[in-house]
PDB file of N, CA and C in Angstrom:
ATOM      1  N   UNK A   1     -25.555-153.250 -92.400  1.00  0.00           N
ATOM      2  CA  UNK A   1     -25.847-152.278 -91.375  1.00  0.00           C
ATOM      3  C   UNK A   1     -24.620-151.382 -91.208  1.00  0.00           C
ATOM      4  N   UNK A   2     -24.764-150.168 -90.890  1.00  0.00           N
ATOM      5  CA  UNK A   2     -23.912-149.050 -90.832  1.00  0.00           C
ATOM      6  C   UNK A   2     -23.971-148.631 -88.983  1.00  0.00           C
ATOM      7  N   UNK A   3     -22.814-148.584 -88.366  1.00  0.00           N
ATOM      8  CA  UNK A   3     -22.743-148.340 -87.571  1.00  0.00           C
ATOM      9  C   UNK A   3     -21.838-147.417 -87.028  1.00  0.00           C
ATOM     10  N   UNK A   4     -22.163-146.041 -86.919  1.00  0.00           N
ATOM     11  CA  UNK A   4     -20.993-144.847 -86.436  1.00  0.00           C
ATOM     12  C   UNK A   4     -20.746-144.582 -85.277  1.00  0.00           C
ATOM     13  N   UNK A   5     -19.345-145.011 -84.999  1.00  0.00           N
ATOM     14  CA  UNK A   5     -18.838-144.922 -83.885  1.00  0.00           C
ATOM     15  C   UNK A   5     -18.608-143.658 -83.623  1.00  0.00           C
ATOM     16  N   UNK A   6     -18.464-142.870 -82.296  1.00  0.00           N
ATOM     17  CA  UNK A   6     -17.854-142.134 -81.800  1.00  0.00           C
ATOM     18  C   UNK A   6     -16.359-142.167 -80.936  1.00  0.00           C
ATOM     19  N   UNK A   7     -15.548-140.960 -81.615  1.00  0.00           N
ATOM     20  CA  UNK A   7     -14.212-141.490 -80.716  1.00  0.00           C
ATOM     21  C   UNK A   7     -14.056-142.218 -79.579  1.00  0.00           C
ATOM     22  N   UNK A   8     -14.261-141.912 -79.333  1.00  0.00           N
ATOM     23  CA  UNK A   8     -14.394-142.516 -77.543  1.00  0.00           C
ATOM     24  C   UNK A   8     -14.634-143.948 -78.003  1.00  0.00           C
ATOM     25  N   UNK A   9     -15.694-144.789 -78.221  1.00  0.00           N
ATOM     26  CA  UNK A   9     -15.347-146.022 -79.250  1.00  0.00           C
ATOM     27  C   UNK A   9     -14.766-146.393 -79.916  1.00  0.00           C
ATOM     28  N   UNK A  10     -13.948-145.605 -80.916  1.00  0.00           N
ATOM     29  CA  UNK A  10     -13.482-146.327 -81.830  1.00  0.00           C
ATOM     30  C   UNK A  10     -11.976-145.971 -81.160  1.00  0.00           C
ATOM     31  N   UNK A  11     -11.497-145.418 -80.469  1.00  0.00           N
ATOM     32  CA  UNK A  11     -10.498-145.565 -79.676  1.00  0.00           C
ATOM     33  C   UNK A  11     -10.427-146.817 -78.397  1.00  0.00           C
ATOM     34  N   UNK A  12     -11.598-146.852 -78.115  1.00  0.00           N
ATOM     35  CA  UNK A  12     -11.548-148.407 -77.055  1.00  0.00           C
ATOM     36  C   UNK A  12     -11.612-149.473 -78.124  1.00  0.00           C
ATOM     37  N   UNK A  13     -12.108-150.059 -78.982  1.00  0.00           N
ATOM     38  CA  UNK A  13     -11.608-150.803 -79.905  1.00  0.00           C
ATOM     39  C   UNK A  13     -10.779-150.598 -81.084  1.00  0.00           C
ATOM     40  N   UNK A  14     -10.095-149.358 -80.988  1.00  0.00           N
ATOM     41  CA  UNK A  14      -8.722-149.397 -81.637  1.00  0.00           C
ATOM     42  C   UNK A  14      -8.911-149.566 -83.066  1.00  0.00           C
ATOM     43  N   UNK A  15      -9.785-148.584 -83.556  1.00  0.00           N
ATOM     44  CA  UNK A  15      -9.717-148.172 -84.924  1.00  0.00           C
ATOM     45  C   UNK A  15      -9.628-146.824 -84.848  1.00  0.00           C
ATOM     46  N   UNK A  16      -9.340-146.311 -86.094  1.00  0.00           N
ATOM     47  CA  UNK A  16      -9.511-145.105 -86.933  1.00  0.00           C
ATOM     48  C   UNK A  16     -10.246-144.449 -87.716  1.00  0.00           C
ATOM     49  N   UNK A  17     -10.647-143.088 -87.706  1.00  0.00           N
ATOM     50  CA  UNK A  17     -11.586-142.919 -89.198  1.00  0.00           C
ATOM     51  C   UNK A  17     -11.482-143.665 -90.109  1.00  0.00           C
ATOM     52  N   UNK A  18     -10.381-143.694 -90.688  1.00  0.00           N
ATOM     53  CA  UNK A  18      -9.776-143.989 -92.007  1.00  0.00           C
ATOM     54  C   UNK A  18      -9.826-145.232 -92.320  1.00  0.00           C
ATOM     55  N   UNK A  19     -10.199-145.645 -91.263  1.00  0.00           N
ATOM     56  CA  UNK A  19     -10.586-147.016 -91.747  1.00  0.00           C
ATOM     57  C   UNK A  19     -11.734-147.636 -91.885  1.00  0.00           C
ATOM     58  N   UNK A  20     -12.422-146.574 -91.515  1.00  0.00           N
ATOM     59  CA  UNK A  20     -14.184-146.878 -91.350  1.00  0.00           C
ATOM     60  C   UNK A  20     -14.360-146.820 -93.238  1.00  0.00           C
ATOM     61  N   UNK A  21     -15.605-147.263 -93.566  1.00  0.00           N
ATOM     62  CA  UNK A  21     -16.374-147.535 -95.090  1.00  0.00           C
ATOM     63  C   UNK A  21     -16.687-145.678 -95.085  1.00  0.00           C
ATOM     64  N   UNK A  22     -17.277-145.222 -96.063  1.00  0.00           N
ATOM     65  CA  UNK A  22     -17.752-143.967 -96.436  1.00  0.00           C
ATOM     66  C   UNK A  22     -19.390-144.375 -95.953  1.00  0.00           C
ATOM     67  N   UNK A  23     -19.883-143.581 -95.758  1.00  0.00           N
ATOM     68  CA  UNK A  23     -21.353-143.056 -95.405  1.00  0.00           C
ATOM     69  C   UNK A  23     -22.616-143.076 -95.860  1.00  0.00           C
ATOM     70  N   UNK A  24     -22.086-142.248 -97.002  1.00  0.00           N
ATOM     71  CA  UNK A  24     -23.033-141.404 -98.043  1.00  0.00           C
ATOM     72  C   UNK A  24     -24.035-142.318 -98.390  1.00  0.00           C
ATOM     73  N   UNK A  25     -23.743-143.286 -98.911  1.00  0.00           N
ATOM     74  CA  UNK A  25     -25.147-143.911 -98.874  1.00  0.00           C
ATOM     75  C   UNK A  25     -26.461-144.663 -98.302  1.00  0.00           C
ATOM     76  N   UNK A  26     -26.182-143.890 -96.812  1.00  0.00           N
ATOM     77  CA  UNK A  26     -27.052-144.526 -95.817  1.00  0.00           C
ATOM     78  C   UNK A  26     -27.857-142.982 -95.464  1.00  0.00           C
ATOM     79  N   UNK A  27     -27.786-142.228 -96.399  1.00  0.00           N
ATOM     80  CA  UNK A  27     -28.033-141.082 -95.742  1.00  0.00           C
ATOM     81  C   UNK A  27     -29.407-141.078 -96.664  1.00  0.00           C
ATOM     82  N   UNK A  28     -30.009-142.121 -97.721  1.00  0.00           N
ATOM     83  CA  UNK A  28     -31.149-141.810 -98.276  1.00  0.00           C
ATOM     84  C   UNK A  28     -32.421-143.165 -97.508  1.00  0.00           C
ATOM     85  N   UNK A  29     -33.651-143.315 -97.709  1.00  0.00           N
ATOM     86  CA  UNK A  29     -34.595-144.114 -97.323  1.00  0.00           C
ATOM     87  C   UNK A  29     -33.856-145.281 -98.518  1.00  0.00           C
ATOM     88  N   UNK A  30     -34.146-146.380 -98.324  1.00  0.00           N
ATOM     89  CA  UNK A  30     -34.680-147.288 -96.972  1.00  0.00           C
ATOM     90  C   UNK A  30     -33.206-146.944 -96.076  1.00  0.00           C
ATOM     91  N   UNK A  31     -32.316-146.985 -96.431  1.00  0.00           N
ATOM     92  CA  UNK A  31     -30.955-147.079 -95.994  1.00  0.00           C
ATOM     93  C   UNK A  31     -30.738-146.342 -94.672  1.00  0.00           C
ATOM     94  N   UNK A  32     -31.259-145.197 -94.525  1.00  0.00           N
ATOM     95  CA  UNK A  32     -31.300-144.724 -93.118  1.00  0.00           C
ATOM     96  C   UNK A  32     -31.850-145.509 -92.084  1.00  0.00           C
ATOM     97  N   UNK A  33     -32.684-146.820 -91.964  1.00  0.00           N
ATOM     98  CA  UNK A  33     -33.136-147.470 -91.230  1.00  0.00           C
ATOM     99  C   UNK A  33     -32.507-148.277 -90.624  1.00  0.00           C
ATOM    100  N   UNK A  34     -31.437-148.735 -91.141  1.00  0.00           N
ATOM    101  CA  UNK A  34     -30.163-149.977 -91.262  1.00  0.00           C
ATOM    102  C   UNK A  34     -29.420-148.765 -90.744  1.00  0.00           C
ATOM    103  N   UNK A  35     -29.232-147.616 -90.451  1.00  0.00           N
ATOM    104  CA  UNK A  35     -27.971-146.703 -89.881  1.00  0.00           C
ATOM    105  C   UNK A  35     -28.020-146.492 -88.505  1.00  0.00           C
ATOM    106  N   UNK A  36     -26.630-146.342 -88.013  1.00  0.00           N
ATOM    107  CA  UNK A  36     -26.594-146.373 -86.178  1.00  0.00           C
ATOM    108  C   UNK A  36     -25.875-145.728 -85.813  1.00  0.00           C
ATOM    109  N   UNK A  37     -25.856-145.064 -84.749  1.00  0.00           N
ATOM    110  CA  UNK A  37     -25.065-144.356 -84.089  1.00  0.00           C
ATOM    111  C   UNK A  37     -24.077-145.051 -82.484  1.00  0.00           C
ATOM    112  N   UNK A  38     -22.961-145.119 -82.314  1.00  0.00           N
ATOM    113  CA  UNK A  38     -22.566-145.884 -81.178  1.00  0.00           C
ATOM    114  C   UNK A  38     -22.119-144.889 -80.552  1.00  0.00           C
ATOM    115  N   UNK A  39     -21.747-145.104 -78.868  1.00  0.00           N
ATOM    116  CA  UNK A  39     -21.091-144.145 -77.954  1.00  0.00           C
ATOM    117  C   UNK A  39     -21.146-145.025 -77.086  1.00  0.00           C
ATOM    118  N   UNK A  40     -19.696-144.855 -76.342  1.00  0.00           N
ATOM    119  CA  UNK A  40     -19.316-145.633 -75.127  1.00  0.00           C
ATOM    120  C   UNK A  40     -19.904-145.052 -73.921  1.00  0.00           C
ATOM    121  N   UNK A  41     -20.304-145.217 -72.823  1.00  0.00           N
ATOM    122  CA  UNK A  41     -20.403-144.537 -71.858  1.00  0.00           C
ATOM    123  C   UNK A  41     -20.046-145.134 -70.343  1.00  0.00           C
ATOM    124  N   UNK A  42     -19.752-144.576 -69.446  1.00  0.00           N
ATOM    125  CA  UNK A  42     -19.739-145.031 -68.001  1.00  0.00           C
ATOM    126  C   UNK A  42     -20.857-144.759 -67.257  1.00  0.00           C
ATOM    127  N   UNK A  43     -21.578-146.166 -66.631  1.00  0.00           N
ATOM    128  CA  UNK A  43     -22.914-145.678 -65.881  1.00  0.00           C
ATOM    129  C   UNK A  43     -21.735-147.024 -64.486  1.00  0.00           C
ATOM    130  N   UNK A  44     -22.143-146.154 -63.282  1.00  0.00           N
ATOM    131  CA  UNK A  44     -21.092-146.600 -62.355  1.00  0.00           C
ATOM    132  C   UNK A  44     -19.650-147.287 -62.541  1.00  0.00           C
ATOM    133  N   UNK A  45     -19.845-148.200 -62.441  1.00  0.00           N
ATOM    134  CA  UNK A  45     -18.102-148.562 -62.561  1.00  0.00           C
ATOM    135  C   UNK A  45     -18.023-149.618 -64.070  1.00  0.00           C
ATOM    136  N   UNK A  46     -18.994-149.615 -64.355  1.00  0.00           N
ATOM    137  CA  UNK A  46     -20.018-150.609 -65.696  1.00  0.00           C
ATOM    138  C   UNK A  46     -19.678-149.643 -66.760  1.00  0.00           C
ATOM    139  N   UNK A  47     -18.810-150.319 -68.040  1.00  0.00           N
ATOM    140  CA  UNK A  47     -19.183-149.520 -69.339  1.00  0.00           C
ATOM    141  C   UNK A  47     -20.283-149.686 -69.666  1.00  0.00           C
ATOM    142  N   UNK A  48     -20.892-149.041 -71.088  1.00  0.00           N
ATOM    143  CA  UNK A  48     -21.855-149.249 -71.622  1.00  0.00           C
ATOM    144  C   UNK A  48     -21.928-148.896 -72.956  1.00  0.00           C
ATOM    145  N   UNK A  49     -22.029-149.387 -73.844  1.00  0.00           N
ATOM    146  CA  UNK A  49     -22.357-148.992 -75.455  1.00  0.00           C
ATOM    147  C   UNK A  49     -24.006-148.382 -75.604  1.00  0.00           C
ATOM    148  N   UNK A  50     -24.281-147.373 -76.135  1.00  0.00           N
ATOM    149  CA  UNK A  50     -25.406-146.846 -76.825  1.00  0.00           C
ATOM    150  C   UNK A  50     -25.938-146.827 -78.036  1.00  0.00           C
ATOM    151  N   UNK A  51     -26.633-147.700 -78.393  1.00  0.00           N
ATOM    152  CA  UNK A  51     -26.657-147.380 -79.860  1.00  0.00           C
ATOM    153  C   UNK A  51     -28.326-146.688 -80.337  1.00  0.00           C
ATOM    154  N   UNK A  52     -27.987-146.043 -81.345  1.00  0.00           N
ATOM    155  CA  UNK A  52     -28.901-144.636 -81.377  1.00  0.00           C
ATOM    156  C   UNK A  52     -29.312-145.095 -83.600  1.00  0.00           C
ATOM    157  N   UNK A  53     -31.377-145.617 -83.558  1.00  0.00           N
ATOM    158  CA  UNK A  53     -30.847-145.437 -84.404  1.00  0.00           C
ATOM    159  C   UNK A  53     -31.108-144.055 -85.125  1.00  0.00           C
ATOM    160  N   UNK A  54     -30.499-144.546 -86.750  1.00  0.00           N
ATOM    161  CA  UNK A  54     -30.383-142.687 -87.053  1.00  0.00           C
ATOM    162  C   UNK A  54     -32.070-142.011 -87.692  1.00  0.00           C
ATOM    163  N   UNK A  55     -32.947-143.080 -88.186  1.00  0.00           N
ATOM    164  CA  UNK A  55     -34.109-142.590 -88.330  1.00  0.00           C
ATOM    165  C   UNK A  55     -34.920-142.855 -87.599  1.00  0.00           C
ATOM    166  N   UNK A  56     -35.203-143.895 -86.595  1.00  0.00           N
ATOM    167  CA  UNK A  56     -36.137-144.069 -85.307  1.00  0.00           C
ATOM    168  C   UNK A  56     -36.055-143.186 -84.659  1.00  0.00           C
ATOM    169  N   UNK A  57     -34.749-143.057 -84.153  1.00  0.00           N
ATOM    170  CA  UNK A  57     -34.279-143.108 -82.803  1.00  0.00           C
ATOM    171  C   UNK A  57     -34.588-144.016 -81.808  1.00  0.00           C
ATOM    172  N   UNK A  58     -34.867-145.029 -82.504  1.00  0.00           N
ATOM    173  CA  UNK A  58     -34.710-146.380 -81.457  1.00  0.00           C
ATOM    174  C   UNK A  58     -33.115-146.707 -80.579  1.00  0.00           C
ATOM    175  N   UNK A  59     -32.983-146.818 -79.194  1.00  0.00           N
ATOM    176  CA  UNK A  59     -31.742-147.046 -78.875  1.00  0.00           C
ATOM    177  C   UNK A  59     -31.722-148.332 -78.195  1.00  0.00           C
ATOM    178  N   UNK A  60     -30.777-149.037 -78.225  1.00  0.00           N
ATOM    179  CA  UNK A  60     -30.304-150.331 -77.341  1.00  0.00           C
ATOM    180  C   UNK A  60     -29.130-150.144 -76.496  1.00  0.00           C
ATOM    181  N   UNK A  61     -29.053-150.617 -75.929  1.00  0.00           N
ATOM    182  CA  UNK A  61     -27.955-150.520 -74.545  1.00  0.00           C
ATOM    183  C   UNK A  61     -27.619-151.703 -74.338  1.00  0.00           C
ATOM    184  N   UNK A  62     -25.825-151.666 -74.377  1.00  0.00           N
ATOM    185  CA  UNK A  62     -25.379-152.994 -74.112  1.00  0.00           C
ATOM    186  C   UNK A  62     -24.563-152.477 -72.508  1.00  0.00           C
ATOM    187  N   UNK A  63     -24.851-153.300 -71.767  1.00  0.00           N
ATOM    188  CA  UNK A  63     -24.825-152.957 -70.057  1.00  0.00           C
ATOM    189  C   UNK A  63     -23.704-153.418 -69.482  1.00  0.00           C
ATOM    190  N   UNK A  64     -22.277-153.105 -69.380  1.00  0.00           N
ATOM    191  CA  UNK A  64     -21.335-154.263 -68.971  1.00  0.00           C
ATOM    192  C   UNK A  64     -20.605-155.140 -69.948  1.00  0.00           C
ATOM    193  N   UNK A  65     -20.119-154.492 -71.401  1.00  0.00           N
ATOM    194  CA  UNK A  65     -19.543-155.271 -71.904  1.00  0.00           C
ATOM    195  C   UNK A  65     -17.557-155.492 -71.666  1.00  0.00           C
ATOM    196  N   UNK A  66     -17.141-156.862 -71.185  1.00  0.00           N
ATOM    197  CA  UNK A  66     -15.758-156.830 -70.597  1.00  0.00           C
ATOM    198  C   UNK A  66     -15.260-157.149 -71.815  1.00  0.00           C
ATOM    199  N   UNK A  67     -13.717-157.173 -71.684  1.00  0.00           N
ATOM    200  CA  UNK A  67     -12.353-156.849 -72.570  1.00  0.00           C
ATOM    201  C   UNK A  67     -12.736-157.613 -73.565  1.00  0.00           C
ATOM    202  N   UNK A  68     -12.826-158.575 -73.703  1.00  0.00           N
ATOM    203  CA  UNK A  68     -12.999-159.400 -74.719  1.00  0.00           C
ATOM    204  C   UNK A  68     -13.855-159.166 -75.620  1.00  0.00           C
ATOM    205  N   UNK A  69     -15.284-158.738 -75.365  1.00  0.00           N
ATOM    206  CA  UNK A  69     -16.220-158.046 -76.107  1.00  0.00           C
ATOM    207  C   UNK A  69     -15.910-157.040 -76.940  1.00  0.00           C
ATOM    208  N   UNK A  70     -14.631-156.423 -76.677  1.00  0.00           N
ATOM    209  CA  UNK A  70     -14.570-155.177 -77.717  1.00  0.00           C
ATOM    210  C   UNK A  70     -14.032-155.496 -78.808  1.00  0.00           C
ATOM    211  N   UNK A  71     -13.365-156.988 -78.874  1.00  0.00           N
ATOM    212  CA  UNK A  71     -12.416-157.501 -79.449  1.00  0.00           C
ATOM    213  C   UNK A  71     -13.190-158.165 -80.666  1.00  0.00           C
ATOM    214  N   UNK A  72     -14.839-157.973 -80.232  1.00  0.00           N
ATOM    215  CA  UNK A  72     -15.909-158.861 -81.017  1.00  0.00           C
ATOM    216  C   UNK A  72     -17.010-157.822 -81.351  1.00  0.00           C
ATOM    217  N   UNK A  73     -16.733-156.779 -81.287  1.00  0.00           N
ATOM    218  CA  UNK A  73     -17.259-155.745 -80.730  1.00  0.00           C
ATOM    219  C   UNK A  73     -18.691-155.315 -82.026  1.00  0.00           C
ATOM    220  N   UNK A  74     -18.628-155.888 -83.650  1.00  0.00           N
ATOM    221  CA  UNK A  74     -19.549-155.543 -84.494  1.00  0.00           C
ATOM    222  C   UNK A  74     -20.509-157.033 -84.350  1.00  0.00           C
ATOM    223  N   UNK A  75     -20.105-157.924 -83.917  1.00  0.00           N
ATOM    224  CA  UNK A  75     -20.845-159.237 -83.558  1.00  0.00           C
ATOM    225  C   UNK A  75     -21.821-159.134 -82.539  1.00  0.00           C
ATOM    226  N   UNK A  76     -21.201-158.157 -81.324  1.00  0.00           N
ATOM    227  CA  UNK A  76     -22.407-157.629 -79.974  1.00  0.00           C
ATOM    228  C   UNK A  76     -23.076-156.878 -80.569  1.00  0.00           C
ATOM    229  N   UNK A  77     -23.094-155.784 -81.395  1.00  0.00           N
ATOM    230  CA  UNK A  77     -24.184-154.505 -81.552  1.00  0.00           C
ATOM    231  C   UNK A  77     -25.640-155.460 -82.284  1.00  0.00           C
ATOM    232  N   UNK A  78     -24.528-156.066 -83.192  1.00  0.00           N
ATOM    233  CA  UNK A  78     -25.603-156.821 -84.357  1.00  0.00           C
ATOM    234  C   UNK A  78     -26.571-157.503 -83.459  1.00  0.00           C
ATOM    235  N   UNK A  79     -26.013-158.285 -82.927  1.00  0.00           N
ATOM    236  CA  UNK A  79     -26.969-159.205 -82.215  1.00  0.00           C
ATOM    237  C   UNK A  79     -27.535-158.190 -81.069  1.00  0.00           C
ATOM    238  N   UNK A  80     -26.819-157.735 -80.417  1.00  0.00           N
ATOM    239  CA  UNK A  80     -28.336-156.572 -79.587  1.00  0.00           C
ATOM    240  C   UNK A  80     -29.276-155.746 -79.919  1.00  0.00           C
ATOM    241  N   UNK A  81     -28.766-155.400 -81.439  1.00  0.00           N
ATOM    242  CA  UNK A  81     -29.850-154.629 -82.274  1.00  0.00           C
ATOM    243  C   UNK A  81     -30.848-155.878 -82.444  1.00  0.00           C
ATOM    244  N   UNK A  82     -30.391-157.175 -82.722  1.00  0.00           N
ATOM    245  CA  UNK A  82     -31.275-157.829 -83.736  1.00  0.00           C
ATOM    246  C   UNK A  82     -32.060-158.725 -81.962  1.00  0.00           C
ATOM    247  N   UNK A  83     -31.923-158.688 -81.275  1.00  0.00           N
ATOM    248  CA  UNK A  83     -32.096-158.886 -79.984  1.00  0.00           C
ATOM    249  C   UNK A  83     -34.192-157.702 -79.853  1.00  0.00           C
ATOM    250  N   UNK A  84     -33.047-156.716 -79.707  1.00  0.00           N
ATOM    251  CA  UNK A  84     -34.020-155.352 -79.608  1.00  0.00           C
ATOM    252  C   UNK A  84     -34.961-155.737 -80.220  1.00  0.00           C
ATOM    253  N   UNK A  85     -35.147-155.510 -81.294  1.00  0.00           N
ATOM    254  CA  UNK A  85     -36.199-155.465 -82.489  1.00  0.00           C
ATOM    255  C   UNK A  85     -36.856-156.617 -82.758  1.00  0.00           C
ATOM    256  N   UNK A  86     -36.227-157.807 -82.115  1.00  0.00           N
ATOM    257  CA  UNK A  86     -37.160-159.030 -82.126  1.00  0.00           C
ATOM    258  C   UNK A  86     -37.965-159.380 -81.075  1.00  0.00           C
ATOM    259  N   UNK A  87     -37.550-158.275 -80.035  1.00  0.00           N
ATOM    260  CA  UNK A  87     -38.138-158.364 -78.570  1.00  0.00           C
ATOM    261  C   UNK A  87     -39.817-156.817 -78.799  1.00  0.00           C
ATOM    262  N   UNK A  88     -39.253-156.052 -79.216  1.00  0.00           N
ATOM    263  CA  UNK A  88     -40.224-155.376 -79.777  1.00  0.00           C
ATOM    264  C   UNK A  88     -40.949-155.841 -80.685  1.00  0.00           C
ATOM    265  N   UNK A  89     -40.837-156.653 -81.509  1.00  0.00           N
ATOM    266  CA  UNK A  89     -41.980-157.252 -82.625  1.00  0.00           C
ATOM    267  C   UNK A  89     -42.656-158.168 -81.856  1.00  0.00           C
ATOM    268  N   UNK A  90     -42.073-158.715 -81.028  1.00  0.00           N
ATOM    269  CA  UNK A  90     -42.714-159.951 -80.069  1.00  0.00           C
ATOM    270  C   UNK A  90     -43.811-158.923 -78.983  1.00  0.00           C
ATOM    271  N   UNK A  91     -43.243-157.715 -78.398  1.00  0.00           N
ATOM    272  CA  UNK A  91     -44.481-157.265 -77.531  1.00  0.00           C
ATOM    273  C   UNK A  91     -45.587-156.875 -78.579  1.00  0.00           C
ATOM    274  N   UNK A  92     -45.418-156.451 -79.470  1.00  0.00           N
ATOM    275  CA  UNK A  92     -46.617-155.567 -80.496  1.00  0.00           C
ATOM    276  C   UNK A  92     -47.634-156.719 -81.036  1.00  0.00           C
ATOM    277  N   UNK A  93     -46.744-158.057 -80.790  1.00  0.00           N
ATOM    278  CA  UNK A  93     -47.593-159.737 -81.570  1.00  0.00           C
ATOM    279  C   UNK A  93     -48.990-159.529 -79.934  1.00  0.00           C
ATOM    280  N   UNK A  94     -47.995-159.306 -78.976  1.00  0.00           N
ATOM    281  CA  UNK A  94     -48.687-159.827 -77.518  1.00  0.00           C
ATOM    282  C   UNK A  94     -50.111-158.770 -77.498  1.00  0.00           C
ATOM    283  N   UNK A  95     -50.398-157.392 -77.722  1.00  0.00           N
ATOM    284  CA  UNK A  95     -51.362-156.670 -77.763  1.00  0.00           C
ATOM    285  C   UNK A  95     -52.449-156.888 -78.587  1.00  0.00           C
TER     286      UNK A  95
END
Protein backbone atom coordinates (compact mmCIF):
# COMPACT_ATOMS: atom_id res chain seq x y z
CA UNK A 1 0.00 0.00 0.00
CA UNK A 2 1.14 3.51 -0.94
CA UNK A 3 0.41 6.14 1.30
CA UNK A 4 1.07 10.09 0.55
CA UNK A 5 1.61 12.12 3.14
CA UNK A 6 1.18 15.71 3.21
CA UNK A 7 3.69 18.11 4.87
CA UNK A 8 1.99 18.85 7.64
CA UNK A 9 2.31 14.90 8.30
CA UNK A 10 5.25 14.05 7.38
CA UNK A 11 6.64 16.84 9.47
CA UNK A 12 4.61 15.57 12.68
CA UNK A 13 6.20 12.24 12.18
CA UNK A 14 9.45 13.53 11.14
CA UNK A 15 10.19 12.45 7.74
CA UNK A 16 11.17 13.89 4.51
CA UNK A 17 10.39 13.68 0.82
CA UNK A 18 13.46 12.09 0.19
CA UNK A 19 12.86 9.57 1.97
CA UNK A 20 9.56 8.54 0.86
CA UNK A 21 9.65 5.32 -2.12
CA UNK A 22 8.90 6.91 -5.77
CA UNK A 23 5.22 6.80 -6.92
CA UNK A 24 5.01 6.13 -10.39
CA UNK A 25 3.81 2.97 -10.17
CA UNK A 26 0.66 3.34 -8.35
CA UNK A 27 -0.47 5.69 -10.80
CA UNK A 28 -1.79 2.69 -13.23
CA UNK A 29 -5.05 0.10 -12.37
CA UNK A 30 -5.06 -2.23 -10.18
CA UNK A 31 -2.39 -0.19 -8.29
CA UNK A 32 -4.34 2.97 -7.88
CA UNK A 33 -6.67 1.11 -5.53
CA UNK A 34 -3.92 0.25 -2.91
CA UNK A 35 -3.00 4.31 -3.20
CA UNK A 36 -3.74 6.95 -0.34
CA UNK A 37 -3.65 10.15 0.40
CA UNK A 38 -2.89 11.36 4.27
CA UNK A 39 -3.41 14.89 5.96
CA UNK A 40 -3.23 15.82 9.49
CA UNK A 41 -5.91 17.93 10.68
CA UNK A 42 -7.28 19.74 13.90
CA UNK A 43 -11.04 19.13 14.63
CA UNK A 44 -11.22 20.88 18.31
CA UNK A 45 -8.40 20.36 20.47
CA UNK A 46 -8.29 16.46 18.88
CA UNK A 47 -5.79 15.78 15.97
CA UNK A 48 -6.92 13.84 13.26
CA UNK A 49 -5.41 11.91 10.26
CA UNK A 50 -7.48 11.76 6.87
CA UNK A 51 -6.96 9.34 4.64
CA UNK A 52 -8.30 9.88 1.07
CA UNK A 53 -8.36 7.00 -1.23
CA UNK A 54 -6.81 7.97 -4.62
CA UNK A 55 -9.35 6.02 -6.91
CA UNK A 56 -12.53 5.64 -4.62
CA UNK A 57 -12.29 8.35 -2.81
CA UNK A 58 -13.10 6.33 0.01
CA UNK A 59 -11.84 8.21 3.29
CA UNK A 60 -11.14 6.97 6.92
CA UNK A 61 -10.55 9.11 9.82
CA UNK A 62 -8.39 8.36 12.59
CA UNK A 63 -9.99 10.64 15.58
CA UNK A 64 -7.46 11.47 18.41
CA UNK A 65 -4.35 9.87 17.65
CA UNK A 66 -1.67 10.72 20.89
CA UNK A 67 2.26 10.97 20.76
CA UNK A 68 3.00 7.66 20.63
CA UNK A 69 0.85 6.81 17.66
CA UNK A 70 2.87 8.84 15.35
CA UNK A 71 5.78 6.95 16.38
CA UNK A 72 3.69 3.81 14.87
CA UNK A 73 2.16 5.88 12.64
CA UNK A 74 2.11 3.28 9.08
CA UNK A 75 0.80 0.40 11.56
CA UNK A 76 -2.49 2.88 12.49
CA UNK A 77 -3.44 3.86 8.80
CA UNK A 78 -3.04 0.11 7.79
CA UNK A 79 -5.13 -1.17 10.27
CA UNK A 80 -7.85 1.70 9.96
CA UNK A 81 -7.91 1.29 6.34
CA UNK A 82 -8.14 -2.47 6.80
CA UNK A 83 -10.69 -1.69 9.77
CA UNK A 84 -12.79 0.53 7.13
CA UNK A 85 -13.17 -1.82 4.42
CA UNK A 86 -13.91 -4.77 6.54
CA UNK A 87 -16.62 -2.81 8.24
CA UNK A 88 -18.01 -1.87 4.79
CA UNK A 89 -17.91 -5.43 3.35
CA UNK A 90 -19.65 -6.51 6.54
CA UNK A 91 -22.66 -3.78 5.99
CA UNK A 92 -23.10 -4.76 2.10
CA UNK A 93 -23.07 -8.91 3.61
CA UNK A 94 -26.08 -7.33 6.08
CA UNK A 95 -28.48 -5.99 2.98
Amino acid sequence: MLTQCTKVLLDRIGLKEDELHDRDDHLELPNRFIAWHAHLINIGRKKAVILVNNETKNSVLIYGPVKKDFSNIKNLIHDAIAEAILLKFESTLSL
